[in-house]
Protein backbone atom coordinates (compact mmCIF):
# COMPACT_ATOMS: atom_id res chain seq x y z
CA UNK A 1 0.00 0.00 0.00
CA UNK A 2 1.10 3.12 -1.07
CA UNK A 3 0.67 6.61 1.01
CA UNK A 4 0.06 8.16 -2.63
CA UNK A 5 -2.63 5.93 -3.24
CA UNK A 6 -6.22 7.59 -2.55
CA UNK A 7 -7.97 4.18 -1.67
CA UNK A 8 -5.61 3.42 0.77
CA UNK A 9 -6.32 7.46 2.39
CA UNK A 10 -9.47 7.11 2.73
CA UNK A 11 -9.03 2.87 4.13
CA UNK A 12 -7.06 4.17 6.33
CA UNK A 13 -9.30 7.58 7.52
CA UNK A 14 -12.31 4.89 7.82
CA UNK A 15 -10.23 2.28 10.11
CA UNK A 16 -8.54 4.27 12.21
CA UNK A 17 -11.78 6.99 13.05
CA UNK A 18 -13.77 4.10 13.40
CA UNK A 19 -11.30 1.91 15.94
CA UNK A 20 -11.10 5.78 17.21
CA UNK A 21 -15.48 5.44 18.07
CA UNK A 22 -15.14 2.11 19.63
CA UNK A 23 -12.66 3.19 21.79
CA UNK A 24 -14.32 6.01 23.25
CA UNK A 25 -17.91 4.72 23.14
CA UNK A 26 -16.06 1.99 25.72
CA UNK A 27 -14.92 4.77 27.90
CA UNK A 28 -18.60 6.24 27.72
CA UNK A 29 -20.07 2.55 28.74
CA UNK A 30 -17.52 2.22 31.72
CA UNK A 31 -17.60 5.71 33.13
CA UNK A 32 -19.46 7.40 35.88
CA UNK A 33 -21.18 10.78 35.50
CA UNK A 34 -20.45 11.67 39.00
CA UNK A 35 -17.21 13.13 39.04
CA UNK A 36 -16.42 12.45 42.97
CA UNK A 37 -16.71 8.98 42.54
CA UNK A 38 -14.05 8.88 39.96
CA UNK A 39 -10.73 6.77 41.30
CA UNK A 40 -7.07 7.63 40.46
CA UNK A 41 -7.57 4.74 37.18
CA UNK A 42 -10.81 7.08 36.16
CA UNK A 43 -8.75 10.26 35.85
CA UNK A 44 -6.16 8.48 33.94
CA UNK A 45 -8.40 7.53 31.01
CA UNK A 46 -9.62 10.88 30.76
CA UNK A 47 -6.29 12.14 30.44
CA UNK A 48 -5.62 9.23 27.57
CA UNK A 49 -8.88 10.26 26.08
CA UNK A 50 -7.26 13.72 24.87
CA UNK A 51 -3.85 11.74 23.79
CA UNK A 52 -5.76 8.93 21.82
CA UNK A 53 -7.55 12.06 20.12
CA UNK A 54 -4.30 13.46 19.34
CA UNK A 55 -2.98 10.32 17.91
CA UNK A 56 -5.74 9.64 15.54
CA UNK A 57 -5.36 13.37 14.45
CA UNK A 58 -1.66 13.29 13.94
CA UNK A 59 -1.40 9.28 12.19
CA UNK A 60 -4.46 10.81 9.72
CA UNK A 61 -2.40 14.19 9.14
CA UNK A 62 0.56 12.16 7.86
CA UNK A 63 -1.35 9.92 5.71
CA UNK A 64 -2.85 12.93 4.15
CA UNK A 65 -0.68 14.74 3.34
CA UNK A 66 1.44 12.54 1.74
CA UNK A 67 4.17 11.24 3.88
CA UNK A 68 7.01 12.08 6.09
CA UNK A 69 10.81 12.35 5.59
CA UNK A 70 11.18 9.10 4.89
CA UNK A 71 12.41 9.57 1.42
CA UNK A 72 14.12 7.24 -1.10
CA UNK A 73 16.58 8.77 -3.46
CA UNK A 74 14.33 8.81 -6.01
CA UNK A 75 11.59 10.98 -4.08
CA UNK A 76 14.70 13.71 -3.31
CA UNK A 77 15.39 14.31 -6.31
CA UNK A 78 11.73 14.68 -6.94
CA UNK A 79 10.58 17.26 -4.36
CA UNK A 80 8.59 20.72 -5.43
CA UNK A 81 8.76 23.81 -2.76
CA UNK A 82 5.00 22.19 -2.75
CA UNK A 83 5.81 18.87 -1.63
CA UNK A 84 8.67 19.73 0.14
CA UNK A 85 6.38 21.97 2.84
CA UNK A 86 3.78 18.90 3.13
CA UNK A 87 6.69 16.57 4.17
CA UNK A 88 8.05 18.85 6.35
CA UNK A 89 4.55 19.52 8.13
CA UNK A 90 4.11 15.29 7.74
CA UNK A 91 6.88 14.90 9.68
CA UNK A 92 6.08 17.26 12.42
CA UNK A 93 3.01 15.42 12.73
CA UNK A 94 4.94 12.05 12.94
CA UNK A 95 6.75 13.75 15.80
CA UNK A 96 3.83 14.19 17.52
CA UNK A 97 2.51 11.16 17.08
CA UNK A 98 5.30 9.16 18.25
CA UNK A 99 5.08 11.02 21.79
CA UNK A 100 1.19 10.73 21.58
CA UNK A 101 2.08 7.01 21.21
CA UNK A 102 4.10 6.77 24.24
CA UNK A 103 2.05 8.98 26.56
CA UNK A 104 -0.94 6.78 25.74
CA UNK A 105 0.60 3.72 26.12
CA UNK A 106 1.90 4.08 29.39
CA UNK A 107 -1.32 5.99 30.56
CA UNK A 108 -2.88 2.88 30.13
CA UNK A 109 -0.70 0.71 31.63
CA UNK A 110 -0.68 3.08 34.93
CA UNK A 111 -4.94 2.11 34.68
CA UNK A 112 -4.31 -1.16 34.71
CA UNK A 113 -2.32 -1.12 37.40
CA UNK A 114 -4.26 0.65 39.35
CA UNK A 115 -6.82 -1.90 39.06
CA UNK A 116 -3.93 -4.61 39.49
CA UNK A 117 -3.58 -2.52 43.05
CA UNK A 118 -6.94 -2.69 44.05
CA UNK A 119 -7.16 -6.34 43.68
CA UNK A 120 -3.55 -7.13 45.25
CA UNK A 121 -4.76 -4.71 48.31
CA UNK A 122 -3.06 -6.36 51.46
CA UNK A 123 -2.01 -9.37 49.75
CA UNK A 124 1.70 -10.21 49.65
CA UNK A 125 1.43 -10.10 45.97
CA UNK A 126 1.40 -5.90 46.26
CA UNK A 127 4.66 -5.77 46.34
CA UNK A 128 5.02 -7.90 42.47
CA UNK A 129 2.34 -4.88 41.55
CA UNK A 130 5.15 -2.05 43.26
CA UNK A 131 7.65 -3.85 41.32
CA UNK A 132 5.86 -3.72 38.03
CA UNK A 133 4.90 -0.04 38.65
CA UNK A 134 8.64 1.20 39.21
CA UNK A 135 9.12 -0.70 36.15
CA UNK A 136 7.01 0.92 33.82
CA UNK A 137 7.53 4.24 35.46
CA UNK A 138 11.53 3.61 34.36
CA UNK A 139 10.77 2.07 31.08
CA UNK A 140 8.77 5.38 30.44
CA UNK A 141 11.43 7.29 30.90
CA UNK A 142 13.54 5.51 29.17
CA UNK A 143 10.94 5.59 26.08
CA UNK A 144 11.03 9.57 26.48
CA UNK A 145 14.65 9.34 26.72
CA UNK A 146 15.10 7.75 23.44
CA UNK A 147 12.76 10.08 21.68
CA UNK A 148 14.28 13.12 22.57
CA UNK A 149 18.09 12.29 22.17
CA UNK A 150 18.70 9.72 19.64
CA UNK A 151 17.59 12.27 16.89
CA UNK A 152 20.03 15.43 17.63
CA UNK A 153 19.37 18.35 16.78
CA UNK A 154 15.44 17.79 17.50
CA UNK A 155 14.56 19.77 14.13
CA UNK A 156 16.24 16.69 12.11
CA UNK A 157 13.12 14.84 12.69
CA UNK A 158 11.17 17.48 10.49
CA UNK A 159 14.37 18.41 7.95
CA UNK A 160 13.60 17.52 4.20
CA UNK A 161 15.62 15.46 3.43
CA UNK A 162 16.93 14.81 7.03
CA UNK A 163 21.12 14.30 7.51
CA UNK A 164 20.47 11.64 10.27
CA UNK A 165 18.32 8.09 9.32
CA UNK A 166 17.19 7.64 12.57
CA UNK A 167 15.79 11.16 12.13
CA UNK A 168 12.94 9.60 9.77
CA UNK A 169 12.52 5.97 10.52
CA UNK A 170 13.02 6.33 14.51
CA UNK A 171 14.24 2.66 13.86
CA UNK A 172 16.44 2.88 17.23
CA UNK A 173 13.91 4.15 19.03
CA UNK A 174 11.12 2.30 18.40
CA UNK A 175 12.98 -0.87 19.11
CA UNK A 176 13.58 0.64 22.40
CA UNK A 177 10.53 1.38 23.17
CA UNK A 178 9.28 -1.68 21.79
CA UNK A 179 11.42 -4.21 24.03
CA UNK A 180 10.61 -1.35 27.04
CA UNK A 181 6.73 -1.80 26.25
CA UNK A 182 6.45 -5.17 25.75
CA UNK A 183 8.35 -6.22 28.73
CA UNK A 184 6.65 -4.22 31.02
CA UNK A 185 2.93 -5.92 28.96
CA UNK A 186 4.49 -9.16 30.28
CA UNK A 187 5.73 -8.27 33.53
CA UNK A 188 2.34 -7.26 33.84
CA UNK A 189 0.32 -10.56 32.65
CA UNK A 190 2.76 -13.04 35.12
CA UNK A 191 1.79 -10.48 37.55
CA UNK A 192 -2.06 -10.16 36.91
CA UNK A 193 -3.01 -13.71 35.81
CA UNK A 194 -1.09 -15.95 38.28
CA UNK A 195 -2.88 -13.64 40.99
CA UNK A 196 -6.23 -14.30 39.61
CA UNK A 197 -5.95 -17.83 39.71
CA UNK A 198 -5.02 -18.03 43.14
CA UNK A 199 -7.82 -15.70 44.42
CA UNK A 200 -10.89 -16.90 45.64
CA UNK A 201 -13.74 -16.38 43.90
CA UNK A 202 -16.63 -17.78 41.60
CA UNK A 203 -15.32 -20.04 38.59
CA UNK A 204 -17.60 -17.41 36.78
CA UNK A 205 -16.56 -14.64 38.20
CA UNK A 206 -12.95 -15.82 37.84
CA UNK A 207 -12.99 -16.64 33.85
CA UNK A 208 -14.43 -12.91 33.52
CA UNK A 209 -11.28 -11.52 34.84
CA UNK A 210 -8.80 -13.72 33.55
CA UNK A 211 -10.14 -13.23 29.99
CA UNK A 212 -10.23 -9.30 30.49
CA UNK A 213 -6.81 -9.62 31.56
CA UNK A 214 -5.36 -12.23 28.98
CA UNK A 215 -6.20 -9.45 26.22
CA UNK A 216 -3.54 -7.73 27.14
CA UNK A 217 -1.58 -10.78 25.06
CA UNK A 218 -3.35 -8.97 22.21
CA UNK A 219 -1.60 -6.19 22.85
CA UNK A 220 1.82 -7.49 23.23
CA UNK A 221 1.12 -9.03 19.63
CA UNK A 222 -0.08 -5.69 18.12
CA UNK A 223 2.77 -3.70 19.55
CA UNK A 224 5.09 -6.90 18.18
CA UNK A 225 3.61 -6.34 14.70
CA UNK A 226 4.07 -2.54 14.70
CA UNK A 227 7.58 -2.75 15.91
CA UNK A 228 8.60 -5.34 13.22
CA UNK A 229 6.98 -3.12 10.67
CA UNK A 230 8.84 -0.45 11.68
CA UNK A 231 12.24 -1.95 10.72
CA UNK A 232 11.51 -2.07 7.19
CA UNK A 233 10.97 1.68 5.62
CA UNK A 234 8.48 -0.30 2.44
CA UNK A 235 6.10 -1.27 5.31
CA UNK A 236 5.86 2.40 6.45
CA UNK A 237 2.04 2.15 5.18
CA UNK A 238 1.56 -0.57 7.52
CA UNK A 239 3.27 1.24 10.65
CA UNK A 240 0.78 4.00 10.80
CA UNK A 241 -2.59 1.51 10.48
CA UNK A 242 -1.01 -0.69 12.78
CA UNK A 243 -0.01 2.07 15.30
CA UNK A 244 -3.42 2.78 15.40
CA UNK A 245 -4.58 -0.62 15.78
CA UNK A 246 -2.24 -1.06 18.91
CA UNK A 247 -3.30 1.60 20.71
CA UNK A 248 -6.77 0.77 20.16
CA UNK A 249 -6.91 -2.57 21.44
CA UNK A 250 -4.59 -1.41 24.25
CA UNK A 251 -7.53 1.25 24.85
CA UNK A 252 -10.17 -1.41 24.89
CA UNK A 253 -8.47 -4.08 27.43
CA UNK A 254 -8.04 -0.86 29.61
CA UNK A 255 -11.85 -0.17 29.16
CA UNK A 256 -12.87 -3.46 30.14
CA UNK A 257 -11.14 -3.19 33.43
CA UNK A 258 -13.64 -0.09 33.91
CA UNK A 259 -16.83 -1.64 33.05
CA UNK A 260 -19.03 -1.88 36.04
CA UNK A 261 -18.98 -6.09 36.20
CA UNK A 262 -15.23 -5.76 36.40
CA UNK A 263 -15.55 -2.62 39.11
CA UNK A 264 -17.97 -5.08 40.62
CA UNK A 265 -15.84 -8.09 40.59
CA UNK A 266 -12.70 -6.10 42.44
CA UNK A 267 -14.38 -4.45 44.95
CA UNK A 268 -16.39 -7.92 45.98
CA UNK A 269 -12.72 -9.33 46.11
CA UNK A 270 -11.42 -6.22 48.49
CA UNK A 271 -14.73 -6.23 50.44
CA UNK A 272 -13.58 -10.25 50.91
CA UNK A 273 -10.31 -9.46 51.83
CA UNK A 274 -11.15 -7.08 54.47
CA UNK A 275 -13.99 -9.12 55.95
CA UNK A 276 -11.42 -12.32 56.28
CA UNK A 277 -8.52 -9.69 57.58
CA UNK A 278 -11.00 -8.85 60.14
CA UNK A 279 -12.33 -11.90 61.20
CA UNK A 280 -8.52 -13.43 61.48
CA UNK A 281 -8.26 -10.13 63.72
CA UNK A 282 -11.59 -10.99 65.72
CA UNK A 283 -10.38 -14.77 66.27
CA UNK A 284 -7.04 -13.40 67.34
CA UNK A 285 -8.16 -11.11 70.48
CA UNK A 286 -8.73 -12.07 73.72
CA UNK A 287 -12.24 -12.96 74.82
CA UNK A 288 -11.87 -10.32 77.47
CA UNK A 289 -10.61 -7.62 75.08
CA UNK A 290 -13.92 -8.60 72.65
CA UNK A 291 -16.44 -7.16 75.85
């Protein structure tokens, strides 16, 4: 698929507004009018509501109007004053997205574990959550790192043509943040799903959460296939529709985690916790101390 190629435009302007809609139509299904009721997770996905907006802008901007810097020799040799300004603006918007990207990504993975929190509450398995937590708060970091120094000067990634490669395909830096992301997804799952198993609840109840949960294997895949794509400029096509496609799933296994069974299903498993923690407590007391 070609960027040139009007078909693929407007594919791509249908896919990605539409994965856009599902997205936030499972935000408006999970959420709760009342804004004092909101937790810390609730506050994060409105914040990655306005960055998944941005995304979906920028990704469509590029496509648009025609590309980036990523030029072949060929193209160069080609540009107008014309086409020259719409890569340059392209690749502004590229910039953008990339950051978009990461502050989205790791938005939702500070939901989920916040939700991971909630359900680990006074279990010894709080500290695995603590673990994962200074983990993706480091691999973040990292990810921000990477975007902001491999490229030097920071006006290379918009230059036409650009002096540096990494400038335009980001190569370094998306594998970077690719092994930082993905390691962190998994971190998370042998976290989450070995917890789940061991808690006690409902067979039902329990295949409810451990399916919401395994999505996130979905996402490791998606963010996999946009990573790969990445490493081979001819694919560029696919980078963008698959960017989008990452984040949106990643959006939509965060979701889930908000819908009101799952909100139900974590606070019956805190409510449990507490009501064993204080009957051990009871049992534990002195009968005189209990008058």
């Amino acid at each position: 698929m070609s960027l040139s190629d009007p078909t693929f435009v407007q594919h791509f302007k249908t896919e990605t507004w539409t994965l856009y809609g599902v997205g936030i139509f499972s935000i408006i299904l999970s959420g709760d009018l009342d804004l004092e009721a909101y937790s810390l997770d609730d506050y994060f996905m409105l914040t990655v509501i306005i960055r998944f907006t941005l995304l979906s802008i920028a990704v469509n901007q590029v496509i648009a109007g025609g590309g980036s810097n990523l030029l072949t020799d060929e193209e160069i040799l080609a540009l107008t004053p014309k086409t020259k300004a719409e890569r340059i603006s392209g690749s502004k918007w590229v910039y953008v997205s990339e950051h978009m990207m990461v502050l989205t990504i790791w938005t939702l993975k500070c939901c989920m574990l916040t939700i991971h929190g909630r359900i680990t509450n006074g279990l010894s398995h709080q500290k695995l959550v603590n673990y994962c937590a200074i983990y993706t708060g480091m691999s973040f970091v990292g990810s921000e790192l990477s975007l902001f120094l491999i490229c030097r000067p920071i006006m290379d990634h918009w230059a036409v043509p650009t002096p540096n490669y990494q400038c335009s395909t980001y190569q370094y830096y998306e594998i970077i943040t690719g092994c930082l992301g993905i390691t962190g997804d998994i971190f998370m799952l042998l976290v989450g799903i070995p917890l789940l198993m061991s808690v006690r609840l409902p067979l039902k109840q329990k295949c409810i959460l451990l399916f919401i949960f395994g999505l996130g294997i979905f996402v490791i895949v998606a963010a996999l296939l946009t990573k790969i794509y990445c490493l081979v400029p001819s694919l560029i096509s696919y980078v963008y529709l698959n960017c989008a496609r990452d984040k949106s799933v990643a959006y939509l296994v965060s979701a889930t985690g908000h819908f009101p069974l799952t909100q139900e299903l974590v606070e019956w498993r805190i409510g449990s916790s507490k009501s064993h923690r204080n009957r051990a407590l009871y049992a534990s007391t002195p009968v005189t101390d209990r008058a």
